[in-house]
N, C-alpha and C. Protein backbone atom coordinates (compact mmCIF):
# COMPACT_ATOMS: atom_id res chain seq x y z
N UNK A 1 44.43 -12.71 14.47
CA UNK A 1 44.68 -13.38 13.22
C UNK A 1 44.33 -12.45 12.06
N UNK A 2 43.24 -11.70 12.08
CA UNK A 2 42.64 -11.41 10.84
C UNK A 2 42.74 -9.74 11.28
N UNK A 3 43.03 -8.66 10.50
CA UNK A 3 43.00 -7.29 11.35
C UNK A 3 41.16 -6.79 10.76
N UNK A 4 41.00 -5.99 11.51
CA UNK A 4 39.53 -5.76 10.82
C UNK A 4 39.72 -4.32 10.64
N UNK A 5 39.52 -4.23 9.53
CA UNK A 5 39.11 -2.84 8.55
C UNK A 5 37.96 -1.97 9.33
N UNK A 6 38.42 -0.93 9.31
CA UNK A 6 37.42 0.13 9.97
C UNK A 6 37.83 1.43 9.32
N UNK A 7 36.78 2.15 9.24
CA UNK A 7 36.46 3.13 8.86
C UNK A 7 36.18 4.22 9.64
N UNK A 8 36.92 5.11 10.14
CA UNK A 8 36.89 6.25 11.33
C UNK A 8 36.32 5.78 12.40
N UNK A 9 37.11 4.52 12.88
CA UNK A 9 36.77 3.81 13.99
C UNK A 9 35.41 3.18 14.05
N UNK A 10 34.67 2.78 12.98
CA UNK A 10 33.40 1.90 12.98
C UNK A 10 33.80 0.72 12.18
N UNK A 11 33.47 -0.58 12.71
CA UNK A 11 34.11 -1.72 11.99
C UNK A 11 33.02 -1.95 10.41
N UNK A 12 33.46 -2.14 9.71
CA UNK A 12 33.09 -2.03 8.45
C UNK A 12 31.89 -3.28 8.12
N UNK A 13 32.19 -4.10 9.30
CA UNK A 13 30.97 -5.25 9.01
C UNK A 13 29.70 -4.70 9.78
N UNK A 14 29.75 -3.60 10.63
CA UNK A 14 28.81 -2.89 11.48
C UNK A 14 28.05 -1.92 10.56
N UNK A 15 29.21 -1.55 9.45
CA UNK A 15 28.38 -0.81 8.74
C UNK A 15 27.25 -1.68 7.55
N UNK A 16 27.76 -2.59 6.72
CA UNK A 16 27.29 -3.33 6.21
C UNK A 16 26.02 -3.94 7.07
N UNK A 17 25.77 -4.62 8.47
CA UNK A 17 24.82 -4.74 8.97
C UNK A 17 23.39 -3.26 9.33
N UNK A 18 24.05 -2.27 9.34
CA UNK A 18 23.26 -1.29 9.48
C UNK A 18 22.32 -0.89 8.45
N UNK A 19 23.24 -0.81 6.97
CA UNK A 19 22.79 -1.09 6.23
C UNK A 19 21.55 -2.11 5.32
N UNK A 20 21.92 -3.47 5.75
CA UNK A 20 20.87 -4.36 5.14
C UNK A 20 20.01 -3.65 6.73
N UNK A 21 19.80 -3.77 7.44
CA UNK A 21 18.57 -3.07 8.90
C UNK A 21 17.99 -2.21 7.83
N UNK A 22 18.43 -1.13 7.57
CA UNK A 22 17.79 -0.07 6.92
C UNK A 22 17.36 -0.94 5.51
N UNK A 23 17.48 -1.27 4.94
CA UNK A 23 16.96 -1.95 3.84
C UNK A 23 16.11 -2.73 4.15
N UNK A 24 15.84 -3.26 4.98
CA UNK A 24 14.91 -4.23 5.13
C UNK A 24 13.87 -3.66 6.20
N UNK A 25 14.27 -2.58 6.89
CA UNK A 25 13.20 -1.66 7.42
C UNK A 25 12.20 -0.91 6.00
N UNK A 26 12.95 -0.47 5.20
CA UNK A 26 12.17 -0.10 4.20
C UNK A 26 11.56 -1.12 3.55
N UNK A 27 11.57 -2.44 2.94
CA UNK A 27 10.79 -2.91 2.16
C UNK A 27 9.87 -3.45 3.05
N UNK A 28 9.99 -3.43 4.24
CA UNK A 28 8.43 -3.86 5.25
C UNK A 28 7.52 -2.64 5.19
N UNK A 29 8.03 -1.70 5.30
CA UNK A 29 7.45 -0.56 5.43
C UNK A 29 6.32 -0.47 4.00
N UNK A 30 7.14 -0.48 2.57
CA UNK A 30 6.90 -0.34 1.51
C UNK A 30 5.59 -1.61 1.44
N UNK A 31 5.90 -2.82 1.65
CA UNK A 31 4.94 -3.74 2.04
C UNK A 31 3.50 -3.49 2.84
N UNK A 32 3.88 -2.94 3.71
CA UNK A 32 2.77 -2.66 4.65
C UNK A 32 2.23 -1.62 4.43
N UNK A 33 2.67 -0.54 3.39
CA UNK A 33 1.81 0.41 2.78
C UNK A 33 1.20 0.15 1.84
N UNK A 34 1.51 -0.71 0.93
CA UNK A 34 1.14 -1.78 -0.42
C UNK A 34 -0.58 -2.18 0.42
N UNK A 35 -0.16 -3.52 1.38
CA UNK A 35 -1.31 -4.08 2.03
C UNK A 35 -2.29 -2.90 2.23
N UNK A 36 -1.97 -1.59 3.08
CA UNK A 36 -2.83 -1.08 3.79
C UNK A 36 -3.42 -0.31 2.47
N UNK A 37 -3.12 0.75 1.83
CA UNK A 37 -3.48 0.69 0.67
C UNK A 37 -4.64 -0.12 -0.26
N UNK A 38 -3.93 -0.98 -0.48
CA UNK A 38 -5.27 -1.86 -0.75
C UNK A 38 -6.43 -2.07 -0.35
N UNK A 39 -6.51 -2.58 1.07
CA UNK A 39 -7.60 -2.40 2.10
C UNK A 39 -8.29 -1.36 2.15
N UNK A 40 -7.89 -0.45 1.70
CA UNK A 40 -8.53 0.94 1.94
C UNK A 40 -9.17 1.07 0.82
N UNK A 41 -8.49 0.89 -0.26
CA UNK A 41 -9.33 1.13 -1.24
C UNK A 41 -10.55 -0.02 -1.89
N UNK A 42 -9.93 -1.07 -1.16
CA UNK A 42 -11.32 -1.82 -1.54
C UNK A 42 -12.56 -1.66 -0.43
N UNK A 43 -11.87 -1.14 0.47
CA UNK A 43 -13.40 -0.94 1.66
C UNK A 43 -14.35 0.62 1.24
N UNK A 44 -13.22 1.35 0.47
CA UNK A 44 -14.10 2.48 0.12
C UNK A 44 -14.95 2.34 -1.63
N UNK A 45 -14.58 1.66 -2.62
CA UNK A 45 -14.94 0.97 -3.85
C UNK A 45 -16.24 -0.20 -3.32
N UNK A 46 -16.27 -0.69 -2.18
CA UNK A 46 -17.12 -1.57 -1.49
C UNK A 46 -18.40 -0.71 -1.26
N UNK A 47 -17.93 0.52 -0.66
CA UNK A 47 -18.94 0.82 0.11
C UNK A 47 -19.65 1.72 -1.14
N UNK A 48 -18.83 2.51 -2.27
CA UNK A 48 -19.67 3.22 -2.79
C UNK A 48 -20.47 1.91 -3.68
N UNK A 49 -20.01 0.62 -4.16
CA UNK A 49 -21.20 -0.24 -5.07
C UNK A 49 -22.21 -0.03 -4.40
N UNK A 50 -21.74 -0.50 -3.10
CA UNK A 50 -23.45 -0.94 -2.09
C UNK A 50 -24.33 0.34 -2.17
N UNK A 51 -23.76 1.47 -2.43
CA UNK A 51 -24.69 3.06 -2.27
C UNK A 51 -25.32 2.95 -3.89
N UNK A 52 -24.60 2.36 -4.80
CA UNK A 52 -25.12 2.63 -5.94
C UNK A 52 -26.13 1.52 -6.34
N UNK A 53 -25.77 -0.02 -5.47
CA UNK A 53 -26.74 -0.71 -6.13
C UNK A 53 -27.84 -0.39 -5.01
N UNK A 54 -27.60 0.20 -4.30
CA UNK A 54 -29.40 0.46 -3.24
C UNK A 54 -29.73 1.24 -4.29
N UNK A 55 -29.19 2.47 -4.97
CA UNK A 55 -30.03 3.54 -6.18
C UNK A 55 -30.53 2.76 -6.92
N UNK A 56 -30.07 1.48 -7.69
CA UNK A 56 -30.34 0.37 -8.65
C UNK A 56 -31.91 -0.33 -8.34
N UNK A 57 -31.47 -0.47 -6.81
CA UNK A 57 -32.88 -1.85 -6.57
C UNK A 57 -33.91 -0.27 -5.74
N UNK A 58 -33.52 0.85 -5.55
CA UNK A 58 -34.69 1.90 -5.63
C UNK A 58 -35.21 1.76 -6.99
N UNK A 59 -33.99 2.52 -7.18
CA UNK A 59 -35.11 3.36 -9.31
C UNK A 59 -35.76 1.88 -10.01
N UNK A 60 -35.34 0.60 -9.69
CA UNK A 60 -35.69 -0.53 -10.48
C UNK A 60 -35.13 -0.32 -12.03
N UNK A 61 -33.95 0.42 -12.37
CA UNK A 61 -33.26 0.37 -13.08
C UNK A 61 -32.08 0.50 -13.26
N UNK A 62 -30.91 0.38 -14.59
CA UNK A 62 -29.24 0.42 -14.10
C UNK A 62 -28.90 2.06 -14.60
N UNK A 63 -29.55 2.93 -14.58
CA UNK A 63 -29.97 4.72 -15.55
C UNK A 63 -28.25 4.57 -14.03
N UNK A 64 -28.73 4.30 -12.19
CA UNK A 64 -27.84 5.26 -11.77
C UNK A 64 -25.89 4.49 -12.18
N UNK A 65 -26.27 3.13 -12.06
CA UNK A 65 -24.82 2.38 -12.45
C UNK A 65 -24.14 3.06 -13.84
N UNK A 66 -24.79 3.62 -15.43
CA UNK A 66 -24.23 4.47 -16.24
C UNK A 66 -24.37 5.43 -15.76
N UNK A 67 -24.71 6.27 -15.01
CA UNK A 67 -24.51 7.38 -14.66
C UNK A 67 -23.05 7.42 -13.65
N UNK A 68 -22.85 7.02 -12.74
CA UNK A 68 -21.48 6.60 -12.17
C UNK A 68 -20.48 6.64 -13.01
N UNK A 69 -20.62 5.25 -14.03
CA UNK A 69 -20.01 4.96 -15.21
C UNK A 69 -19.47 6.78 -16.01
N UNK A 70 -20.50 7.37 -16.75
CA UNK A 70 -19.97 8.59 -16.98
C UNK A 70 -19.05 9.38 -15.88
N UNK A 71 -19.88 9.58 -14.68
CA UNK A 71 -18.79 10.37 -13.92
C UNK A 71 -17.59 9.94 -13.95
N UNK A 72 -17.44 8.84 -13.50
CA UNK A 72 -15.95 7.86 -13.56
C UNK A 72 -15.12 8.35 -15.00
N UNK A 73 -15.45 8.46 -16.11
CA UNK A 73 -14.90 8.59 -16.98
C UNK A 73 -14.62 10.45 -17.54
């Protein structure tokens, strides 16, 4: 009934499906680097507070939290 369009012998709806695959392989990908990313950087931002507030409740003052503060900046 219907002839199907092809393109050097690949049917043209095969290509269109290959296509959204690859598109949607990438935005998981892009996603799951987003997530992991994140995680990472809040487990390493985690771990340096906890190093700075042990300096805090040592010295019994916040001298090392501005001092951070400067480096940071």
């Amino acid at each position: 009934m219907f002839d199907i369009v092809t393109h050097n012998g690949v049917v043209m709806a095969d290509l269109l499906t290959d296509v959204l695959i690859y598109i949607n392989i990438g935005i998981i990908t892009f996603a799951i680097g987003t997530i992991l990313g994140y995680q990472l950087l809040m487990m390493y931002y985690n771990r340096r507070f906890m190093i700075i507030a042990q300096q805090c409740s040592d010295a019994e003052s916040v001298v090392p939290i501005i001092d951070e503060l400067a480096r940071e900046t």
